[in-house]
Protein backbone atom coordinates (compact mmCIF):
# COMPACT_ATOMS: atom_id res chain seq x y z
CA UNK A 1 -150.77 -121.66 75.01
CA UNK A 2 -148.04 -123.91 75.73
CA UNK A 3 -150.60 -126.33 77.06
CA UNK A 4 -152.70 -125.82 74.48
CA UNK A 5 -149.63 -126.88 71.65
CA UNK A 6 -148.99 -129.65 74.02
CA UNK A 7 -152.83 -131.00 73.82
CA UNK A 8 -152.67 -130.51 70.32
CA UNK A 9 -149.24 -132.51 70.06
CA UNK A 10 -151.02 -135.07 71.86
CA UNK A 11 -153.66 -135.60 69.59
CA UNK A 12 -152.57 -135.18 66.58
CA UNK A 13 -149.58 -138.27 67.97
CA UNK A 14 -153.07 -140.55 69.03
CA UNK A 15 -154.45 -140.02 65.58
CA UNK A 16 -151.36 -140.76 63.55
CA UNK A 17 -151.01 -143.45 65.91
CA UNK A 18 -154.13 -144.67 65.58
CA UNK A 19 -154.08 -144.59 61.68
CA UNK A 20 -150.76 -146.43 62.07
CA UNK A 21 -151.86 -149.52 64.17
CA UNK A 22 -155.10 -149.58 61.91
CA UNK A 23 -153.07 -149.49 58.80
CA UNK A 24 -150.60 -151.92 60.54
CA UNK A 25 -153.93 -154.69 61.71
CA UNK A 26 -154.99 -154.25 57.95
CA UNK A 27 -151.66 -154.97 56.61
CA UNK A 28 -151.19 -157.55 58.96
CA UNK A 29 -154.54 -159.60 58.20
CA UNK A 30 -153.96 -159.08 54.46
CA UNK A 31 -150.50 -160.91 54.80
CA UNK A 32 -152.56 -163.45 56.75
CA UNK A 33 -154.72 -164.10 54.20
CA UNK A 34 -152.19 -163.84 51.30
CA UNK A 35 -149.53 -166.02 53.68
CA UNK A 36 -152.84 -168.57 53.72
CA UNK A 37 -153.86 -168.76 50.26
CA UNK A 38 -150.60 -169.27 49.17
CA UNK A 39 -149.87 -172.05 51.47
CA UNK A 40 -153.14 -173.47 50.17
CA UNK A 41 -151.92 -173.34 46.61
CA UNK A 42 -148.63 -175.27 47.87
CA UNK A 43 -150.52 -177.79 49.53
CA UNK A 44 -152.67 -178.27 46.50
CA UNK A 45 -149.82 -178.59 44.05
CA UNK A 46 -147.84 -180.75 46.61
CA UNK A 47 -150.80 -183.08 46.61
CA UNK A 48 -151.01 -182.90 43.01
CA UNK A 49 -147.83 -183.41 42.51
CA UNK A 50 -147.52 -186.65 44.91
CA UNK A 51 -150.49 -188.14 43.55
CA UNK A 52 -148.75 -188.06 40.21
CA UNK A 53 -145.64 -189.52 41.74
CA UNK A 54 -147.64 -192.19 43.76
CA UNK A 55 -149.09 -193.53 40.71
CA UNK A 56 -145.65 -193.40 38.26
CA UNK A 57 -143.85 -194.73 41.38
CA UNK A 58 -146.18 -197.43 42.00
CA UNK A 59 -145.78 -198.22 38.08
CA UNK A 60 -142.41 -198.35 38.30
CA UNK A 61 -141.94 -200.06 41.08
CA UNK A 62 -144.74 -202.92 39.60
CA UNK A 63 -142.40 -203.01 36.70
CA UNK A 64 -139.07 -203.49 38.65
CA UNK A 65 -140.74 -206.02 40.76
CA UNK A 66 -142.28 -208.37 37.70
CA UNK A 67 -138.73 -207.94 35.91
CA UNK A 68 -136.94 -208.78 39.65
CA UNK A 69 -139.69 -211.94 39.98
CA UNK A 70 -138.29 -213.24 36.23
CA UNK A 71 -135.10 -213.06 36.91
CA UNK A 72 -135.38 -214.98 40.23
CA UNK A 73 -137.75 -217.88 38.65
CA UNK A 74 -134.71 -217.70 35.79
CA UNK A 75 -132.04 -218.24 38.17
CA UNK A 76 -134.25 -220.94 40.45
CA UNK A 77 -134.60 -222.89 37.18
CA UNK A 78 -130.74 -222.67 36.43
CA UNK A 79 -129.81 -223.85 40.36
CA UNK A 80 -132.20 -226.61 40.04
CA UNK A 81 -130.25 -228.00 36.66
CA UNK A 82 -127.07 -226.88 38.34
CA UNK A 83 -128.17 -229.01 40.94
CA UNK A 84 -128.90 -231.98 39.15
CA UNK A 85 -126.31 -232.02 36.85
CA UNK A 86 -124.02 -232.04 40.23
CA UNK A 87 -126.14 -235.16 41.69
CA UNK A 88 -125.85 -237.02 37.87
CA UNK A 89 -121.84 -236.22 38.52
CA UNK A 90 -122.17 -237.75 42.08
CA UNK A 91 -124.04 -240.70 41.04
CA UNK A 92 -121.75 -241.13 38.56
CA UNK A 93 -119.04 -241.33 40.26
CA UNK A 94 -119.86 -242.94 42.68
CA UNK A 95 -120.61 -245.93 40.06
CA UNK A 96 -118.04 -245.80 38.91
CA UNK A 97 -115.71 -245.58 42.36
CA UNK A 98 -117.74 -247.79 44.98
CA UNK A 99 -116.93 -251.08 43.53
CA UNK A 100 -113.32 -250.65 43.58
CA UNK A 101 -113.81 -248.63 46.97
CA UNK A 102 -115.66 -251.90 48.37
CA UNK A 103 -112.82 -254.14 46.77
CA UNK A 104 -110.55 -252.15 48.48
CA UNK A 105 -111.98 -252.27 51.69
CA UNK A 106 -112.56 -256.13 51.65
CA UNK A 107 -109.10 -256.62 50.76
CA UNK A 108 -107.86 -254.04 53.76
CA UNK A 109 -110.22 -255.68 56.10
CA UNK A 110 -108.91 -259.65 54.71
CA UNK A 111 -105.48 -258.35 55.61
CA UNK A 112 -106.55 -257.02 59.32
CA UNK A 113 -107.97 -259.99 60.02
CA UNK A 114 -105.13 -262.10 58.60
CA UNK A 115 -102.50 -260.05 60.42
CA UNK A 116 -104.62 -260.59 63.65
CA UNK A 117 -104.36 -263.88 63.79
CA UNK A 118 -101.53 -264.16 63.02
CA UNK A 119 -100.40 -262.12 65.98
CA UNK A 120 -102.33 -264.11 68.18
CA UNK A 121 -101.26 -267.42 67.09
CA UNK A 122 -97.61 -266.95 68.45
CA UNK A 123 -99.06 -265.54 72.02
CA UNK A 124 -101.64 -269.04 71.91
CA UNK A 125 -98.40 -271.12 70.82
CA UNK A 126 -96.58 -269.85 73.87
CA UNK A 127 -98.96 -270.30 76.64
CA UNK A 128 -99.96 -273.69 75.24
CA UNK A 129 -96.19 -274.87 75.38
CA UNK A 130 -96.02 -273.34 78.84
């Protein structure tokens, strides 16, 4: 009898067990597919949502560039009259200063020479007496 109780034990533990690891594959495969279909539905919306993005990115992005590109052709156009405005203030000083500059120098270089020989005069005086 006890063998018989034991045999019956036995079965009836294969057969729940059974049921349970069935019941646990189904479930299992059912989150699968759930688990799948979801990420799916992510994806989707992800790529949805990125394509959306792209496009008001890339519009945005066109729009910051063109405003960027005006502003740089702006400031090129105010370093080029900077510019010039500096070489007409260059030129005209140096109309203005070069004459007396060149005065200045013919003078300094009259003196030089002047001074010169008259330093050597005294030394040609001397070896001509000797």
């Amino acid at each position: 009898m006890q063998n018989e109780l034991f045999n019956l034990f036995n079965v009836f533990a294969n057969t729940t067990f059974n049921a349970a690891r069935q019941l646990t594959d189904m479930n299992v495969r059912t989150y699968e597919r759930l688990v799948k279909r979801q990420i799916e539905l992510t994806s989707d919306f992800v790529e949805s949502a990125v394509k959306q993005s792209v496009s008001h990115y890339a519009a945005a992005q066109k729009e910051i560039a063109e405003e960027y590109a005006d502003k740089v052709q702006k400031a090129n156009k105010d370093t080029v009259k900077i510019i010039i405005q500096a070489q007409d203030e260059l030129s005209s000083y140096l109309e203005r200063q070069l004459p007396a500059a060149m005065q200045e120098v013919k003078a300094t270089i009259k003196d030089t020479t002047q001074e010169a020989a008259e330093a050597t005069r005294p030394a040609a005086s001397k070896r001509a007496a000797a």
